[in-house]
C-alpha atoms as a PDB file:
ATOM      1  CA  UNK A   1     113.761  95.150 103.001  1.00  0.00           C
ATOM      2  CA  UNK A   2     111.999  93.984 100.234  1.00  0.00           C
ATOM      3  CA  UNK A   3     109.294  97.149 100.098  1.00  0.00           C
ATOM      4  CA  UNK A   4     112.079  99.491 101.378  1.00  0.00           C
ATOM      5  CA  UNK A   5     113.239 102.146  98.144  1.00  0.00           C
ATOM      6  CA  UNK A   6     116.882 102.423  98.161  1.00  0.00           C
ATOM      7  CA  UNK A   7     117.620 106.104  97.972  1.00  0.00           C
ATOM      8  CA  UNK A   8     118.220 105.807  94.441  1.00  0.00           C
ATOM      9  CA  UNK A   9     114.471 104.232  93.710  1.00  0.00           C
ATOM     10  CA  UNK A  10     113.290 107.336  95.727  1.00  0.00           C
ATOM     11  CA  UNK A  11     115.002 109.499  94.048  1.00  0.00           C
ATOM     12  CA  UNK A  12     113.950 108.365  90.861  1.00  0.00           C
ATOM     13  CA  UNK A  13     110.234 108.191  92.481  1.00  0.00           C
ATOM     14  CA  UNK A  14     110.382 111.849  93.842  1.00  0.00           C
ATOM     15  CA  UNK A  15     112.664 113.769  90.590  1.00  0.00           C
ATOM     16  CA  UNK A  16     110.706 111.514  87.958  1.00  0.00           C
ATOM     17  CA  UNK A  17     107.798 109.540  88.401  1.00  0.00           C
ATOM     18  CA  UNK A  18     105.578 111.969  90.481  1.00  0.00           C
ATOM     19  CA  UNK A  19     105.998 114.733  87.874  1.00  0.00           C
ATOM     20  CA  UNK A  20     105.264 112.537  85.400  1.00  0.00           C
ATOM     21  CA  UNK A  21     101.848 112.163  87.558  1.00  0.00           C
ATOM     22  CA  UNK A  22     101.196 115.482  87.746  1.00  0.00           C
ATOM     23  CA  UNK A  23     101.802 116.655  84.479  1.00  0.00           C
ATOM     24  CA  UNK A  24     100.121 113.734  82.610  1.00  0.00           C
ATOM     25  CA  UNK A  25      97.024 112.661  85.055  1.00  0.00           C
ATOM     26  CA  UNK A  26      94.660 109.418  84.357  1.00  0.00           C
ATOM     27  CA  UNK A  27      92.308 110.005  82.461  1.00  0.00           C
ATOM     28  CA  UNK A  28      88.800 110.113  85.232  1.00  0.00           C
ATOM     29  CA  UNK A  29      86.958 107.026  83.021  1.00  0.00           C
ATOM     30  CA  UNK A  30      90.022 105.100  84.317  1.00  0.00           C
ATOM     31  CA  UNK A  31      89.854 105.591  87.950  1.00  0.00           C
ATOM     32  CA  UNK A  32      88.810 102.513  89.830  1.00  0.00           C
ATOM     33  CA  UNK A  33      85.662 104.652  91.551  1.00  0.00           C
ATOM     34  CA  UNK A  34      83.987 104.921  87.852  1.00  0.00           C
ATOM     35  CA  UNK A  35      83.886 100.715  87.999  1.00  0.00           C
ATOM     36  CA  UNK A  36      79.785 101.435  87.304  1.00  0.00           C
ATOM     37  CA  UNK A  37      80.770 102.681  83.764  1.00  0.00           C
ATOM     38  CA  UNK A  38      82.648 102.349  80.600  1.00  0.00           C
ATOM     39  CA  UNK A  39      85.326 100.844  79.584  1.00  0.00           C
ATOM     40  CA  UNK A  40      85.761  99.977  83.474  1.00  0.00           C
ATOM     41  CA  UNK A  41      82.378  98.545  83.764  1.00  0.00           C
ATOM     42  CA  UNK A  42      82.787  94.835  83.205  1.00  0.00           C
ATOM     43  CA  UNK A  43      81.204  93.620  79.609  1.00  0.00           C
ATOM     44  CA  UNK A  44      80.256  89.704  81.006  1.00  0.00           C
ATOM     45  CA  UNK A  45      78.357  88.714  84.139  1.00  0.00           C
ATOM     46  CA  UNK A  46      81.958  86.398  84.565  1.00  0.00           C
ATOM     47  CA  UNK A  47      84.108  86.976  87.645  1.00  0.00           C
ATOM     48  CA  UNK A  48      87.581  85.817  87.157  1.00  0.00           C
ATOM     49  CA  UNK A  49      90.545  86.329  89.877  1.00  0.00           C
ATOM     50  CA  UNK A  50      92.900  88.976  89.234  1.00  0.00           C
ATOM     51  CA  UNK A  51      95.904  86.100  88.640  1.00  0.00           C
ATOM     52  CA  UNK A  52      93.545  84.770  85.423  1.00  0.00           C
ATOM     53  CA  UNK A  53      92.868  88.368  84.362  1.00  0.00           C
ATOM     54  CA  UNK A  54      97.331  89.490  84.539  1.00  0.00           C
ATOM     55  CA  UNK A  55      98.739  85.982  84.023  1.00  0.00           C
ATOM     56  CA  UNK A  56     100.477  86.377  80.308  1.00  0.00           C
ATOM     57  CA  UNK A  57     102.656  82.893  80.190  1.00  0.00           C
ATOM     58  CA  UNK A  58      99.788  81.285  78.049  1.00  0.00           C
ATOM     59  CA  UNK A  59      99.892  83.487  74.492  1.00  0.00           C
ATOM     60  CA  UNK A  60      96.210  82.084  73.369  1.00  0.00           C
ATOM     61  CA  UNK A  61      94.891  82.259  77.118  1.00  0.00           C
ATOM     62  CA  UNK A  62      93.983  78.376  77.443  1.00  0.00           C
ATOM     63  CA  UNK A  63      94.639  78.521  81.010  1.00  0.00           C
ATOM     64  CA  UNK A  64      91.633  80.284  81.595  1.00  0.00           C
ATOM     65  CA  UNK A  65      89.895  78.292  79.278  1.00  0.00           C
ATOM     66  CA  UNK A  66      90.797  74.879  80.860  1.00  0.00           C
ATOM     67  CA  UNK A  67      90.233  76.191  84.778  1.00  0.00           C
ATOM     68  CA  UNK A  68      87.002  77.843  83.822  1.00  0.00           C
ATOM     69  CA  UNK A  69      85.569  76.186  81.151  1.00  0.00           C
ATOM     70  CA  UNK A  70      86.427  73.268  81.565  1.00  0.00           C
ATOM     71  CA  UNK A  71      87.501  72.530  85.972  1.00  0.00           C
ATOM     72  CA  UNK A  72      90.800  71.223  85.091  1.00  0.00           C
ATOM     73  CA  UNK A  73      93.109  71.564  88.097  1.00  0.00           C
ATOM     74  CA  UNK A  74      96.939  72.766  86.920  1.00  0.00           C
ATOM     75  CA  UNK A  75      99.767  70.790  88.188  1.00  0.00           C
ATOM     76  CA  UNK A  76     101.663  73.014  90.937  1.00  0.00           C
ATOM     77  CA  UNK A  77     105.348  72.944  90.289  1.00  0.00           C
ATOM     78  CA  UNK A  78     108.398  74.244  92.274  1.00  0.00           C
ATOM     79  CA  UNK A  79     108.625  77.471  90.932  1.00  0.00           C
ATOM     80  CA  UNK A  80     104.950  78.326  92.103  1.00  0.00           C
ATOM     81  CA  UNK A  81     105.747  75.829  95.188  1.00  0.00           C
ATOM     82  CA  UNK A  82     109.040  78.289  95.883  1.00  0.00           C
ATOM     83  CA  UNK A  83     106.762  81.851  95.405  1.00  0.00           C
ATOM     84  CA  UNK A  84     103.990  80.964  97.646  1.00  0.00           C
ATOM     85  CA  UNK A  85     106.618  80.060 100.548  1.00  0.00           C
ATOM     86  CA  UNK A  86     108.408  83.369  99.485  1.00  0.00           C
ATOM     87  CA  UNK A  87     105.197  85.206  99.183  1.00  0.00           C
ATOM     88  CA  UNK A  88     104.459  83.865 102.904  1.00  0.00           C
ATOM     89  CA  UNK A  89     107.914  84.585 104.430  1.00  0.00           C
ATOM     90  CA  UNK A  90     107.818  88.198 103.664  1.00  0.00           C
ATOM     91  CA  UNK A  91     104.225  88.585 105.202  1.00  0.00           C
ATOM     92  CA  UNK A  92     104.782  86.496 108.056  1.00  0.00           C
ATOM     93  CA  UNK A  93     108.301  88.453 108.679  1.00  0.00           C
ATOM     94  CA  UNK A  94     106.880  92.138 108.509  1.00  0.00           C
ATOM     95  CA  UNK A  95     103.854  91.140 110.672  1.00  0.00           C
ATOM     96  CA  UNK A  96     106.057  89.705 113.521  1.00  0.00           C
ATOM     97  CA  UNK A  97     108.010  93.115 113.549  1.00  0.00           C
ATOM     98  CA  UNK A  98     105.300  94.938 113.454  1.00  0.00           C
ATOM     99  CA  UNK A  99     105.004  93.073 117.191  1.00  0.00           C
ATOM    100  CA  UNK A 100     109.117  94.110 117.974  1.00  0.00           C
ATOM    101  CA  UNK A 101     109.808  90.314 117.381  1.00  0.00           C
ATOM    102  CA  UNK A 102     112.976  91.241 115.828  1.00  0.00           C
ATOM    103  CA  UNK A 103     114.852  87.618 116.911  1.00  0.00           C
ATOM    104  CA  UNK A 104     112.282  85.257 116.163  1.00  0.00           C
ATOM    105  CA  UNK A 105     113.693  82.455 114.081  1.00  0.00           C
ATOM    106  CA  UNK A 106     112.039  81.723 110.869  1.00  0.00           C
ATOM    107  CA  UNK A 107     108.864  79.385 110.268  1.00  0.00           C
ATOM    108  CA  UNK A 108     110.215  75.913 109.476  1.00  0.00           C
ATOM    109  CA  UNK A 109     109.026  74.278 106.043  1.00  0.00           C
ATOM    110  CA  UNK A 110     109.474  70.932 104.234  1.00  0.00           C
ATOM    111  CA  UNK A 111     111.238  72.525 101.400  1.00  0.00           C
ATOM    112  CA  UNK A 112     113.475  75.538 100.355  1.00  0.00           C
ATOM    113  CA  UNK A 113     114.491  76.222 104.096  1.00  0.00           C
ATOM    114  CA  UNK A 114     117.803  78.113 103.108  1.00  0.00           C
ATOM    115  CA  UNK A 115     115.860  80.314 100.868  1.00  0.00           C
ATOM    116  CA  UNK A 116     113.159  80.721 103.387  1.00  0.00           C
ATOM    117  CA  UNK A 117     115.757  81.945 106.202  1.00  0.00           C
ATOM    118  CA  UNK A 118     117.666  84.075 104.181  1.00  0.00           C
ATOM    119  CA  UNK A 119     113.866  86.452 103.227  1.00  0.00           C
ATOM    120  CA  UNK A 120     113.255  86.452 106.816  1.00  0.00           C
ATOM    121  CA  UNK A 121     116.330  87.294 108.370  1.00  0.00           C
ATOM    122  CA  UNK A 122     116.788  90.180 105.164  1.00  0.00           C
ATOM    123  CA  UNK A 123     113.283  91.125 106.076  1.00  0.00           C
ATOM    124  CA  UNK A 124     113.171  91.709 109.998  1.00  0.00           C
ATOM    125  CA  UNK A 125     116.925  93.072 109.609  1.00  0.00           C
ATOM    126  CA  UNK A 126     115.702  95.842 107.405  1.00  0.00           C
ATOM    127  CA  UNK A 127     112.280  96.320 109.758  1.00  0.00           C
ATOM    128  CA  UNK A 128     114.599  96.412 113.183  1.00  0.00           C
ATOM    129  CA  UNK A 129     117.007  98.937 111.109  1.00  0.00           C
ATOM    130  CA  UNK A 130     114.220 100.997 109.463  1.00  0.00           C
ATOM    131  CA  UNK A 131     112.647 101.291 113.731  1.00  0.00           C
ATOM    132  CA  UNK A 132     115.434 101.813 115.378  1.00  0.00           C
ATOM    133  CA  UNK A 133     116.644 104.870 113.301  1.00  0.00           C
ATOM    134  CA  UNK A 134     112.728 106.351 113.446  1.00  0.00           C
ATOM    135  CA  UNK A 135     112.976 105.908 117.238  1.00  0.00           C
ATOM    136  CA  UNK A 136     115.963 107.596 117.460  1.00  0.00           C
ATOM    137  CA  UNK A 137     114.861 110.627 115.299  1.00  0.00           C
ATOM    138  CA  UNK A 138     111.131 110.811 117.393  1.00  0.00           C
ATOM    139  CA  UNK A 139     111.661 110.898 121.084  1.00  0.00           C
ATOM    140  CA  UNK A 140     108.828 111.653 122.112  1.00  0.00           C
ATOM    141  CA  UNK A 141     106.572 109.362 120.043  1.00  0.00           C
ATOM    142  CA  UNK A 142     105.151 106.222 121.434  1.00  0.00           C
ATOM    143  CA  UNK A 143     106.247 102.674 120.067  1.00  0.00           C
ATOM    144  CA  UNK A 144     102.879 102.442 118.267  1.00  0.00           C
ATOM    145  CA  UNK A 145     103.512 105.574 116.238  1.00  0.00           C
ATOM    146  CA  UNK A 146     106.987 104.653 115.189  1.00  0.00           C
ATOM    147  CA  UNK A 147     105.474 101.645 114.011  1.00  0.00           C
ATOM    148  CA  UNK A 148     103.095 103.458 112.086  1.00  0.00           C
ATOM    149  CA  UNK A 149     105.493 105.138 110.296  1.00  0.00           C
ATOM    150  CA  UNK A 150     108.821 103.120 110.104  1.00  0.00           C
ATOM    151  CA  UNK A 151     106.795  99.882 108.847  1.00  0.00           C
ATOM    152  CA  UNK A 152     104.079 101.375 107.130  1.00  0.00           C
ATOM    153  CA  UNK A 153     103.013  98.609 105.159  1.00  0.00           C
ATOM    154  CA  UNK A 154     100.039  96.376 104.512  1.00  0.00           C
ATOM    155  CA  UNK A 155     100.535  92.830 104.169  1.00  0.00           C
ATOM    156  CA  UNK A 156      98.148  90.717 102.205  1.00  0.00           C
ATOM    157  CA  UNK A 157      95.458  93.368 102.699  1.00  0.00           C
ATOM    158  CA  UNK A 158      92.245  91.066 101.490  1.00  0.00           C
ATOM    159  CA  UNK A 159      89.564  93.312  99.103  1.00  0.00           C
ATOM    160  CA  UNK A 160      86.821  92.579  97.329  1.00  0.00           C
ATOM    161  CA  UNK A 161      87.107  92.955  93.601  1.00  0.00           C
ATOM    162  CA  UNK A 162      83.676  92.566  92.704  1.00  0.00           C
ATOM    163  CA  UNK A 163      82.794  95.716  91.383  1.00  0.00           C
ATOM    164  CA  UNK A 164      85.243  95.344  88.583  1.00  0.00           C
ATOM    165  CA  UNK A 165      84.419  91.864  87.574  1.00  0.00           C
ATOM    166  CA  UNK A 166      87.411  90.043  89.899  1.00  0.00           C
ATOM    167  CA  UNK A 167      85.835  86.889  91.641  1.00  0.00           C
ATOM    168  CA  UNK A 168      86.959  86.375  95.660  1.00  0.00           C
ATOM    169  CA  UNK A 169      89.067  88.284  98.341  1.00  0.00           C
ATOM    170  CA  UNK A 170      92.389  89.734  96.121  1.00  0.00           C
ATOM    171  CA  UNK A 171      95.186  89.459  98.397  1.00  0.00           C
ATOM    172  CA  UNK A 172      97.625  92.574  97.974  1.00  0.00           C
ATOM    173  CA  UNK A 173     101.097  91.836  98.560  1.00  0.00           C
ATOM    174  CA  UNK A 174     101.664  95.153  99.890  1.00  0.00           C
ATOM    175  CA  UNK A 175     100.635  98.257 100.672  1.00  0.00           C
ATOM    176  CA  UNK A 176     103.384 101.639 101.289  1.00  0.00           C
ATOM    177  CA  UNK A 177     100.515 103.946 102.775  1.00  0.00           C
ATOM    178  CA  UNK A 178     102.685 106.220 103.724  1.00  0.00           C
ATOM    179  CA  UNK A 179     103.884 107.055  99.982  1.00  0.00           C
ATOM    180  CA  UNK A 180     100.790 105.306  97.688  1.00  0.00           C
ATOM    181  CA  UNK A 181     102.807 102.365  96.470  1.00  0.00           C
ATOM    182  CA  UNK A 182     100.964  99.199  95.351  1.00  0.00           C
ATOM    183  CA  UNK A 183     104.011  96.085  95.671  1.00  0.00           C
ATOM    184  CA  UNK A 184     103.424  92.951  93.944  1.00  0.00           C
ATOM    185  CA  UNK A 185     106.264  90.454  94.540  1.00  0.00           C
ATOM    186  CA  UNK A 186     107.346  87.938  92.013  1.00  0.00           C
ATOM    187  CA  UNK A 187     109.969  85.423  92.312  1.00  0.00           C
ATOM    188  CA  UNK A 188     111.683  84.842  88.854  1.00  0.00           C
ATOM    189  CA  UNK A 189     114.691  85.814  87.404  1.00  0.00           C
ATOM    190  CA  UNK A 190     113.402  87.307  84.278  1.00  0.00           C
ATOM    191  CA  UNK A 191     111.842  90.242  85.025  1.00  0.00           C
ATOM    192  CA  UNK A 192     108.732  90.924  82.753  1.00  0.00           C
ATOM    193  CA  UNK A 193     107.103  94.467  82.234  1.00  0.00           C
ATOM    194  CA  UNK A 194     103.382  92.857  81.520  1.00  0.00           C
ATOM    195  CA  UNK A 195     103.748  91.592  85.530  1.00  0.00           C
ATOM    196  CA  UNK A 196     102.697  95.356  85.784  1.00  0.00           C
ATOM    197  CA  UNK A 197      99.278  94.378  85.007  1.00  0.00           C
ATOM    198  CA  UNK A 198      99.219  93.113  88.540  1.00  0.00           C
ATOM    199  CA  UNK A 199      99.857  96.204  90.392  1.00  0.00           C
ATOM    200  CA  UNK A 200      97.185  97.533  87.901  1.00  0.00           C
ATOM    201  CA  UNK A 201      94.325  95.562  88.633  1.00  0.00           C
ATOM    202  CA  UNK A 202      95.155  96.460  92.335  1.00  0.00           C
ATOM    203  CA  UNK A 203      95.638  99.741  92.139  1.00  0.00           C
ATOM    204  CA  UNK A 204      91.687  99.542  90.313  1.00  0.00           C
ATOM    205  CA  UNK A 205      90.227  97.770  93.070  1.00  0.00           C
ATOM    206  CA  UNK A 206      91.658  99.570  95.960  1.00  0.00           C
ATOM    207  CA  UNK A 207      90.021 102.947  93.664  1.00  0.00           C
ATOM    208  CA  UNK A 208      87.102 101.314  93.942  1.00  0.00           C
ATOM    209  CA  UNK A 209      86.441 100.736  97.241  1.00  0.00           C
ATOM    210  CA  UNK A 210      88.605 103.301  99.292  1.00  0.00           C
ATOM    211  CA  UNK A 211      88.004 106.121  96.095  1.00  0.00           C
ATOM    212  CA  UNK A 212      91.355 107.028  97.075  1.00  0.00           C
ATOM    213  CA  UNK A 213      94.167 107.715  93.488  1.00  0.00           C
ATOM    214  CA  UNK A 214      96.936 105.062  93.458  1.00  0.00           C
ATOM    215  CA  UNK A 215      99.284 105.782  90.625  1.00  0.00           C
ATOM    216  CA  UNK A 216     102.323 103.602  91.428  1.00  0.00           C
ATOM    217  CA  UNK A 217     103.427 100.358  91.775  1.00  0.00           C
ATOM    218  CA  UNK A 218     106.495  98.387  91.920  1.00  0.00           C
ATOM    219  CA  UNK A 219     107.397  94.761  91.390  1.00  0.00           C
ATOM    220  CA  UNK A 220     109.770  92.860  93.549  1.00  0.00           C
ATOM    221  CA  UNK A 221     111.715  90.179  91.562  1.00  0.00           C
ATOM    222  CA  UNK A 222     113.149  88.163  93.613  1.00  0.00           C
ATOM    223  CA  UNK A 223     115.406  84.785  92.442  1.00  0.00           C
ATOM    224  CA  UNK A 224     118.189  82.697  93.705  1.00  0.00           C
ATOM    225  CA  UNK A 225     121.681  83.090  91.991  1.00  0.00           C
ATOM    226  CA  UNK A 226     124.003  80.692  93.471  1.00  0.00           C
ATOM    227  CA  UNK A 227     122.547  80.323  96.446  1.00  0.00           C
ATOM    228  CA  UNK A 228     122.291  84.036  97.074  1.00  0.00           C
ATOM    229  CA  UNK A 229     118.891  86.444  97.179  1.00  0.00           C
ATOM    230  CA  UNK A 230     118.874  88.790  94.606  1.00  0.00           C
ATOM    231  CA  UNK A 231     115.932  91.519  94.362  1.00  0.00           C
ATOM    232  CA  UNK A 232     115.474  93.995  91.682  1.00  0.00           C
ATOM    233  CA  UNK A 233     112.596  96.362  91.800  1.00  0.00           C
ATOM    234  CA  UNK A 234     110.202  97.759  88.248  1.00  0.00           C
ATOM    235  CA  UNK A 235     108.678 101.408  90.328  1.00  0.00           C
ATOM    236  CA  UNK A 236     106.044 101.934  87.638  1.00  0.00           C
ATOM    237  CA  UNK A 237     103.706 104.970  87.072  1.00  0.00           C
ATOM    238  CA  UNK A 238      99.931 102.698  86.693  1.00  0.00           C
ATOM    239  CA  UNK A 239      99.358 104.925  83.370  1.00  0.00           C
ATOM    240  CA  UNK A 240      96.176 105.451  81.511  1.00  0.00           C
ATOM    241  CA  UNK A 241      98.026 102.777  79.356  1.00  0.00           C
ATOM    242  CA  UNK A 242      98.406 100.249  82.012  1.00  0.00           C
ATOM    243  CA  UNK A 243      94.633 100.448  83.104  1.00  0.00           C
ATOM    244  CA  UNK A 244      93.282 100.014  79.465  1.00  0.00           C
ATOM    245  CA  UNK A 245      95.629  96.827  79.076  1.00  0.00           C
ATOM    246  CA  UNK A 246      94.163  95.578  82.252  1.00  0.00           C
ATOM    247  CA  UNK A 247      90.877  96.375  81.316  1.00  0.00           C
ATOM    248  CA  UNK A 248      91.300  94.724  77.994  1.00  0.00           C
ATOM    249  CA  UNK A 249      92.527  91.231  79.704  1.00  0.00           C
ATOM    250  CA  UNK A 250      89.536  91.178  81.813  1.00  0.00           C
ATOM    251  CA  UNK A 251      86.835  91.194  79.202  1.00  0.00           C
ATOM    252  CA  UNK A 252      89.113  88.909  76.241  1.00  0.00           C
ATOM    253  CA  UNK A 253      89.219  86.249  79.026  1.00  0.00           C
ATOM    254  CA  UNK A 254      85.989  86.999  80.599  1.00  0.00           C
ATOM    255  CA  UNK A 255      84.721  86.563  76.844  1.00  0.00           C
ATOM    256  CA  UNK A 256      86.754  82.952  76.962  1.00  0.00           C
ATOM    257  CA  UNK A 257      84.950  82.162  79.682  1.00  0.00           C
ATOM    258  CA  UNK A 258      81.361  83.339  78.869  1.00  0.00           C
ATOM    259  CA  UNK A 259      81.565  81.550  74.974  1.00  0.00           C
ATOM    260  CA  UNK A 260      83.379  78.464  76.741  1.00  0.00           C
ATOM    261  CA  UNK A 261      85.869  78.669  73.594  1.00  0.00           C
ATOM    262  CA  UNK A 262      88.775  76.750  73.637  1.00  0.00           C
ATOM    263  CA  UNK A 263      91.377  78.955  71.934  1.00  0.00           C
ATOM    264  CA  UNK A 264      93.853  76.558  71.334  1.00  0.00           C
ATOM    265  CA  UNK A 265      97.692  75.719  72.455  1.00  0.00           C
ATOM    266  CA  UNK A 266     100.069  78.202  71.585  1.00  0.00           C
ATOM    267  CA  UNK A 267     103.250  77.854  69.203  1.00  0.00           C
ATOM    268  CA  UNK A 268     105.451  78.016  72.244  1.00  0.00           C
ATOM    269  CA  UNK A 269     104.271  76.603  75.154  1.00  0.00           C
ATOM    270  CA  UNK A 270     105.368  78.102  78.533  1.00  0.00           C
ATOM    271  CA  UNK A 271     107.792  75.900  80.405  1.00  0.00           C
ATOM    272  CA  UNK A 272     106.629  76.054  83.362  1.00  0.00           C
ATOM    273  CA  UNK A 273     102.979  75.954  82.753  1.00  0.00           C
ATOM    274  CA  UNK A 274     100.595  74.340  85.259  1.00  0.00           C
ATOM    275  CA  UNK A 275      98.590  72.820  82.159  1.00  0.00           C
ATOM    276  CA  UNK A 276     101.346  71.476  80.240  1.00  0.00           C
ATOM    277  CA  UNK A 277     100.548  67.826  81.103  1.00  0.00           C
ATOM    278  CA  UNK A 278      96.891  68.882  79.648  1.00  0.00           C
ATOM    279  CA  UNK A 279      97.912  70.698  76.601  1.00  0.00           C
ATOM    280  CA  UNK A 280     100.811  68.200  75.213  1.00  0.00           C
ATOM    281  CA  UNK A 281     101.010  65.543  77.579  1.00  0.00           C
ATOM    282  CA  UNK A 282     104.524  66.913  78.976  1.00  0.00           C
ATOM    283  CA  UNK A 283     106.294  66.660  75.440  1.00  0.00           C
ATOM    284  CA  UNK A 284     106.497  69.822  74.343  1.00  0.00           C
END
């Protein structure tokens, strides 16, 4: 399934990335429960949601200037149209086996319905595999508790980000609580490492509220090649790196926001930007 580790991934996770944890610890300043001081302590009364804080396609940030600033509304394209229909496959898939509706078909849309029926079948086929073998191995456990464990994941678990200067209810893609993963899915097929400033800001809200440490995260790419699914997956330590990066975002666009400056276009503009009717009328 898409937040299923091959064995490889936990491998990696278990030989790797947790020693890595242990032996080289976030620093305490950086824990989401210290969001009342420095440098988590936001610098501007501005709230901005976490996609304006970890977006990266615009180099100067106008984005944020142009929704914020100035209430221009992007243009939604397919590629965005394509991820939120993803985005709501996966959720919608987990959640109906989380109910043992292994053979329900899937939701019917006005657009990408091959794409959309090839997530949800993957996804409740990995789900009905992942119960059926914890079922086998726990006899004497009720359905609820093999649930529990075989599908222990939160879908689009809704937080407030408040505390750390994030505007709204964040919607986490997903949430391993079983093993302390933060998932973030992304449907492109270029993988890009800043994308790990999403699990970041996450992982920073969740410490803030639950004051429980999450220290990885992994992004699911997921494109189309051919007409085929293809899913890659970035398992990340969130490093004291990471959280300073994040941190960083959050005040240079907060500061966008609170000076209402335009920063300008950038040498090479995005091509799939929601602004680029705004920015260069669509000729660039």
């Amino acid at each position: 399934m898409v937040y299923f580790l091959s064995e490889t991934e936990n491998k990696y996770m278990t030989m790797c990335l947790r020693p890595r944890i242990r032996s080289n610890p976030v620093p305490e300043e950086l824990r989401g429960w210290n969001w009342h001081t420095p440098p988590l302590k936001p610098y501007y009364e501005i709230k901005l949601p976490m996609y304006a804080v970890c977006s990266n396609y615009c180099k100067t940030a106008r984005d944020v200037y142009l929704t914020f600033v100035e209430n221009v509304k992007g243009e939604e394209n397919i590629n965005i149209s394509l991820g939120k229909a993803i985005h709501k496959t996966v959720a919608g898939a987990v959640r109906a086996a989380k109910h043992l509706e292994f053979d329900v078909p899937p939701p019917k849309v006005t657009a990408f319905q091959d794409a959309i029926k090839e997530v949800w079948e993957y996804t409740l086929s990995e789900c009905k595999t992942a119960f059926l073998r914890a079922k086998s191995e726990q006899p004497y456990a009720s359905e609820e508790d093999i649930l529990a464990t075989s599908i222990p994941f939160l879908v689009e678990h809704r937080m407030d980000g408040a505390l750390l200067g994030c505007s709204g209810l964040i919607s986490v893609d997903c949430y391993d609580y079983m093993k302390n993963i933060i998932f973030d899915i992304k449907v492109t097929s270029s993988p890009n490492e800043l994308n790990r400033l999403y699990t970041t800001g996450y992982a920073l809200v969740m410490e803030s509220i639950y004051e429980i440490p999450v220290d990885i995260g992994c992004i699911v790419n997921i494109s189309f090649i051919n007409g085929r699914m293809n899913i890659s997956r970035d398992i990340h330590y969130i490093d004291a790196n990471l959280r300073s990066r994040w941190v960083e975002e959050r005040d240079r666009k907060a500061e966008i926001v609170y000076e209402g400056r335009d920063t300008g276009i950038p040498e090479e503009c995005y091509q799939n930007c929601m602004f680029r009717h705004v920015c260069s009328g669509g000729d660039r």
